[in-house]
N, C-alpha and C. Protein backbone atom coordinates (compact mmCIF):
# COMPACT_ATOMS: atom_id res chain seq x y z
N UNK A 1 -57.73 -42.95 -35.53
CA UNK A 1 -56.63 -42.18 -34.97
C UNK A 1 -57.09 -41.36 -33.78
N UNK A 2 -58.47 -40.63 -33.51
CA UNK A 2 -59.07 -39.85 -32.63
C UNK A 2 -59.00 -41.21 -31.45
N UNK A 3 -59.57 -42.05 -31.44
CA UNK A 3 -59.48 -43.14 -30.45
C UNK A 3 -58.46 -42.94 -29.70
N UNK A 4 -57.60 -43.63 -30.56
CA UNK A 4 -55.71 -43.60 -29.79
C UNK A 4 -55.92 -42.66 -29.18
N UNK A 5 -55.95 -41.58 -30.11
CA UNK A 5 -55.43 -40.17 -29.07
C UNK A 5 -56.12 -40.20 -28.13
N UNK A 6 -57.43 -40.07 -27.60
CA UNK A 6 -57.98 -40.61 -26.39
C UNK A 6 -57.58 -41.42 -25.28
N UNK A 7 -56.99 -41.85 -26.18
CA UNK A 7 -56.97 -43.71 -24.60
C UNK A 7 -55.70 -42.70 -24.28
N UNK A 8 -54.44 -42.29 -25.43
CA UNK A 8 -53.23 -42.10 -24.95
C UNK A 8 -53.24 -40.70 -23.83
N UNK A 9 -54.42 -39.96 -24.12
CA UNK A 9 -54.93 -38.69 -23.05
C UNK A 9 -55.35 -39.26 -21.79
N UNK A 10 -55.94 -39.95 -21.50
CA UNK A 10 -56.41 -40.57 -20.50
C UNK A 10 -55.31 -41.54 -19.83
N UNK A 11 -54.45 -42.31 -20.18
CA UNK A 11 -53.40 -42.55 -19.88
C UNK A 11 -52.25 -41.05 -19.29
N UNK A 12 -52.14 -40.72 -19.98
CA UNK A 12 -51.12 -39.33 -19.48
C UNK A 12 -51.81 -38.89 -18.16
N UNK A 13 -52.92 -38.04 -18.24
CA UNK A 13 -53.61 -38.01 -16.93
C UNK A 13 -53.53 -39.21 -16.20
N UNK A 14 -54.02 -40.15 -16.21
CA UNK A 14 -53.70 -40.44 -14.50
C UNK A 14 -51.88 -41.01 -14.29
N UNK A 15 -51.10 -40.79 -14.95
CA UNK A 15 -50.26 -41.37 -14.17
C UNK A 15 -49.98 -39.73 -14.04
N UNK A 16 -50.24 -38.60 -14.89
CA UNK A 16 -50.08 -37.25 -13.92
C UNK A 16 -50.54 -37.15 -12.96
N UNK A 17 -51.94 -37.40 -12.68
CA UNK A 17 -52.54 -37.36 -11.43
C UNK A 17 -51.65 -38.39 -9.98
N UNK A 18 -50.98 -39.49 -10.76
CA UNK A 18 -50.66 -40.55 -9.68
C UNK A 18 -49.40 -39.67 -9.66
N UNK A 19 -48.22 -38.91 -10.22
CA UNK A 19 -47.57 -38.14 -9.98
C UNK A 19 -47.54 -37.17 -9.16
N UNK A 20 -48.58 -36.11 -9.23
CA UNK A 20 -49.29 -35.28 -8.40
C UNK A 20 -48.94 -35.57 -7.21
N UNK A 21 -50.24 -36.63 -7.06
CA UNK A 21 -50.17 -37.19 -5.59
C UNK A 21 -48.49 -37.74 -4.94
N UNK A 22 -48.13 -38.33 -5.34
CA UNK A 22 -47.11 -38.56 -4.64
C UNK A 22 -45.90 -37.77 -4.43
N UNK A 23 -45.71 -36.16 -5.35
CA UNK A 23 -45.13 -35.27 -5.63
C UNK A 23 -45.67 -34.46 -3.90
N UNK A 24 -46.59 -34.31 -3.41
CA UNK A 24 -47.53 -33.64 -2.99
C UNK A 24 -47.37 -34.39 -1.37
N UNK A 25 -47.41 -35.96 -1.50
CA UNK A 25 -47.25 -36.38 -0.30
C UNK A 25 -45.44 -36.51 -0.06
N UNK A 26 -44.97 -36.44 -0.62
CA UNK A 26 -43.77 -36.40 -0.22
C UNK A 26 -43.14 -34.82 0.19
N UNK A 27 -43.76 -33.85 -0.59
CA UNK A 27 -43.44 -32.80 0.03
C UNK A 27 -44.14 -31.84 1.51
N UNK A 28 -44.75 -32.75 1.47
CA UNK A 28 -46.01 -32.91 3.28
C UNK A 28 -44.77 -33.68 4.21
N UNK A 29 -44.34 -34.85 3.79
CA UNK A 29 -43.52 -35.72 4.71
C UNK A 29 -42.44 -34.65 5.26
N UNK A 30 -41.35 -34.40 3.89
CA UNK A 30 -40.13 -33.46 3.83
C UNK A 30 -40.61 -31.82 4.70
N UNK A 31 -41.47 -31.06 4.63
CA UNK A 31 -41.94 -30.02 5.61
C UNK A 31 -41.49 -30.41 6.66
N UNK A 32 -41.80 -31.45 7.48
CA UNK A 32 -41.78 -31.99 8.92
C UNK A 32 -43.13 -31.36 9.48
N UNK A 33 -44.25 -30.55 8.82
CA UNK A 33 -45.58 -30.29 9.84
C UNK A 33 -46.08 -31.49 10.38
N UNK A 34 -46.24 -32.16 11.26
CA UNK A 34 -47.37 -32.81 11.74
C UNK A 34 -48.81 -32.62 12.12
N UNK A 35 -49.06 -31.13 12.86
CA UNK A 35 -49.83 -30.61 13.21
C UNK A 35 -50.93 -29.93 11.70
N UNK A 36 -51.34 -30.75 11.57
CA UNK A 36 -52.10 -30.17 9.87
C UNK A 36 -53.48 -31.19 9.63
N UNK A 37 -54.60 -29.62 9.67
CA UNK A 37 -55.49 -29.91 9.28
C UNK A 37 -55.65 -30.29 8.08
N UNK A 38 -56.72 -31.75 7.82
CA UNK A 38 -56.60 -32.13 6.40
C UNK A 38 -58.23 -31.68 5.32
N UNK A 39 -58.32 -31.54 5.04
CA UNK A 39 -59.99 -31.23 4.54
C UNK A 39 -60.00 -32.05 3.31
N UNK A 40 -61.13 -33.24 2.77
CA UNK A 40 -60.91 -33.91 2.22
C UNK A 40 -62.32 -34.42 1.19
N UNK A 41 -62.20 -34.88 0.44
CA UNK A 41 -63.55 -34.70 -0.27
C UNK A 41 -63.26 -35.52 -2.19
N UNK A 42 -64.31 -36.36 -2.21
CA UNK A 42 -64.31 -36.81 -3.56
C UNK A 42 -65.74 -37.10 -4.08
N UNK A 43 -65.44 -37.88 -5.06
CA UNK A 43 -66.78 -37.96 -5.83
C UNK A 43 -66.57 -39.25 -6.75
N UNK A 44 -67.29 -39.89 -7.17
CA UNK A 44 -67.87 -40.97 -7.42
C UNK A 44 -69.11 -41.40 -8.58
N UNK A 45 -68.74 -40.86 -9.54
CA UNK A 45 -69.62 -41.30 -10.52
C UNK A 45 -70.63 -42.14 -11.20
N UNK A 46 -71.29 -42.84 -10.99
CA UNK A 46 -71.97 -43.99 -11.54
C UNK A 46 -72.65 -43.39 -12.70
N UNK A 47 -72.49 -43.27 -13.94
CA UNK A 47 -73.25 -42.71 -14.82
C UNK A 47 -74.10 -41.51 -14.09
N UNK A 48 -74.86 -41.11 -14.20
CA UNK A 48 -75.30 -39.50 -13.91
C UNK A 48 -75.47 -39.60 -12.28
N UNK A 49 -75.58 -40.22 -11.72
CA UNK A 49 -75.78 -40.40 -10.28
C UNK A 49 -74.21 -40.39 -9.34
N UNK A 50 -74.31 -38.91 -8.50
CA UNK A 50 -72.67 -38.71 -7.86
C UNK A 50 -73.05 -39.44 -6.47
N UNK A 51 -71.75 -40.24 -5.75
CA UNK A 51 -71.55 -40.43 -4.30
C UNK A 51 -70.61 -39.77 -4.11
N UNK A 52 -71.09 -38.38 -2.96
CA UNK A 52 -70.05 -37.83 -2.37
C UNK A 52 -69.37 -38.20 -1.34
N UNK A 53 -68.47 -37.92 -1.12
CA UNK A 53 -68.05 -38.06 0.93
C UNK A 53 -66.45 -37.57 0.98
N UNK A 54 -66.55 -37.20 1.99
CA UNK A 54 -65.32 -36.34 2.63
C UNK A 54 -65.57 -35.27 3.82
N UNK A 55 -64.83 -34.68 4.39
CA UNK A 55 -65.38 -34.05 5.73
C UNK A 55 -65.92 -32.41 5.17
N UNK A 56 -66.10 -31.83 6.19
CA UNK A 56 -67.19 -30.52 5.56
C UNK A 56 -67.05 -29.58 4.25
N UNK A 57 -65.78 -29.18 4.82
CA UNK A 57 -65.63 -28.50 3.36
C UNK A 57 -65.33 -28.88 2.09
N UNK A 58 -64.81 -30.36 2.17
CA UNK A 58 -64.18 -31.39 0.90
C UNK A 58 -65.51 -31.57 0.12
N UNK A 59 -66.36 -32.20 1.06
CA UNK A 59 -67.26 -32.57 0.80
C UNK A 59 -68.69 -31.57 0.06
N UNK A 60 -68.32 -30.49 0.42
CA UNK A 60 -69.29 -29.31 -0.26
C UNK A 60 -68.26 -29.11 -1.57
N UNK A 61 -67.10 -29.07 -1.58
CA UNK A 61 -66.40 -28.62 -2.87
C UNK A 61 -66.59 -29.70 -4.05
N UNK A 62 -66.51 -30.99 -3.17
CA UNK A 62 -67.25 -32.16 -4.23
C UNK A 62 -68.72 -32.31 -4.72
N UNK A 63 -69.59 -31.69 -3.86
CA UNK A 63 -70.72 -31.70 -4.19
C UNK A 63 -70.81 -30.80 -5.53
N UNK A 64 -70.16 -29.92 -5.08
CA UNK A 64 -69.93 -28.75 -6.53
C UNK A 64 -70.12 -29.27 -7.76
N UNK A 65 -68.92 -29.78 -7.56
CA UNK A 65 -67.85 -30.64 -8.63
C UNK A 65 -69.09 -31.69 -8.65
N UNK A 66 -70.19 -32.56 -8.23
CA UNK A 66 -70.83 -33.48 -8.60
C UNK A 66 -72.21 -33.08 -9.20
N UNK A 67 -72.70 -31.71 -9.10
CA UNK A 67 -73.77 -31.06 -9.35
C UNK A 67 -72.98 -30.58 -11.22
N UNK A 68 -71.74 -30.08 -11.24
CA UNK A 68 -71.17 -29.43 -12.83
C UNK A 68 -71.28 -30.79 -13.44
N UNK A 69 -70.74 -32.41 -13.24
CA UNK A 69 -69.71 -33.37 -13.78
C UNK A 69 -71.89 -33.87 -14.37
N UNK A 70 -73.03 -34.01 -13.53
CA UNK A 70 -73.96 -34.30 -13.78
C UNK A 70 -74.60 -33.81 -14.82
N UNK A 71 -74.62 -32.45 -14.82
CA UNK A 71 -75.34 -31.24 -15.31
C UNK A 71 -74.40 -31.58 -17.42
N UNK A 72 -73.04 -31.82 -17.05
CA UNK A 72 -72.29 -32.64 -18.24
C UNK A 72 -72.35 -33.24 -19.03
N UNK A 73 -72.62 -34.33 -17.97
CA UNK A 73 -73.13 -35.90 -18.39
C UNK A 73 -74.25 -35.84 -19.30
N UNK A 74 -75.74 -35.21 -18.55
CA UNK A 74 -76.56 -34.59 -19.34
C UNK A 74 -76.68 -33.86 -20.72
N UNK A 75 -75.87 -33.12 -20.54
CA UNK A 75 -76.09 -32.41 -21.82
C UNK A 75 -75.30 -32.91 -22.74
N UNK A 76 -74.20 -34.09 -22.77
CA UNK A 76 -73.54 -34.95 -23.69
C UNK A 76 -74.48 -35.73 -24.02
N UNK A 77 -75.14 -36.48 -23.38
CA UNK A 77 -76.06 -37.22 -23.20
C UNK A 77 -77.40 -37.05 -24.26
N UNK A 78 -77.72 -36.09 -23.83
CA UNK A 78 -78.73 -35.44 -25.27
C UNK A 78 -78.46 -34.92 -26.46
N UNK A 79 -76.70 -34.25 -26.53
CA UNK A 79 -76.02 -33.91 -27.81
C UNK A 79 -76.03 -34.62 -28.41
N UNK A 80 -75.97 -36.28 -28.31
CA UNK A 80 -75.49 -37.23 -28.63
C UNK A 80 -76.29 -37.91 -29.27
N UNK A 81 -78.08 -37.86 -28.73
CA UNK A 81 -78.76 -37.96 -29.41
C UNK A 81 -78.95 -37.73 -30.76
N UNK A 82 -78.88 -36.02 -30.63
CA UNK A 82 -79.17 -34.95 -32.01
C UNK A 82 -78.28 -35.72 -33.19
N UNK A 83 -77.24 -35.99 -33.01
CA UNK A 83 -76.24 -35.96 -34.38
C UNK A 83 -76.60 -37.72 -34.81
C-alpha cells in the first residue's frame, strides 16, 4: 500500500509541476511585458553526481539546490545501509 501511495505522490507532483508551469507561462503572455529579464537555472541528477546550467544567478541557486539534493542522496544512501 506505501508503494501506491508513492507512485500516486509522484504522479500528483509532476502534473502539479506541469500545471505550474503553464499557469505561470500563460500569465507572462496575458501581462503583455515583453521587456523581461529571465534568470534561469536547473539541475540534473545522475545518482549523486549534479549537472548544473543556467545563466548566473539560476545557475548559483541550482548549484545550491545540487550541493543539499547530494549531501541527501548521501545520507539516504548510508541510512539505508544501517537498517
Amino acid at each position: 500500500m506505501r508503494g501506491e501511495l508513492l507512485v500516486i505522490a509522484g504522479i500528483v507532483l509532476i502534473f502539479t509541476g506541469f500545471l505550474m508551469v503553464f499557469i505561470g507561462t500563460m500569465m507572462s503572455a496575458l501581462s503583455g511585458e515583453s521587456n523581461v529579464d529571465v534568470e534561469t537555472g536547473g539541475v540534473i541528477m545522475i545518482g549523486p553526481i549534479p549537472i548544473v546550467f543556467g545563466t548566473q544567478k539560476g545557475a548559483t541557486i541550482a548549484m545550491l539546490l545540487a550541493i543539499v539534493l547530494m549531501i541527501l542522496w548521501i545520507a539516504v544512501a548510508l541510512l539505508g545501509r544501517r537498517v
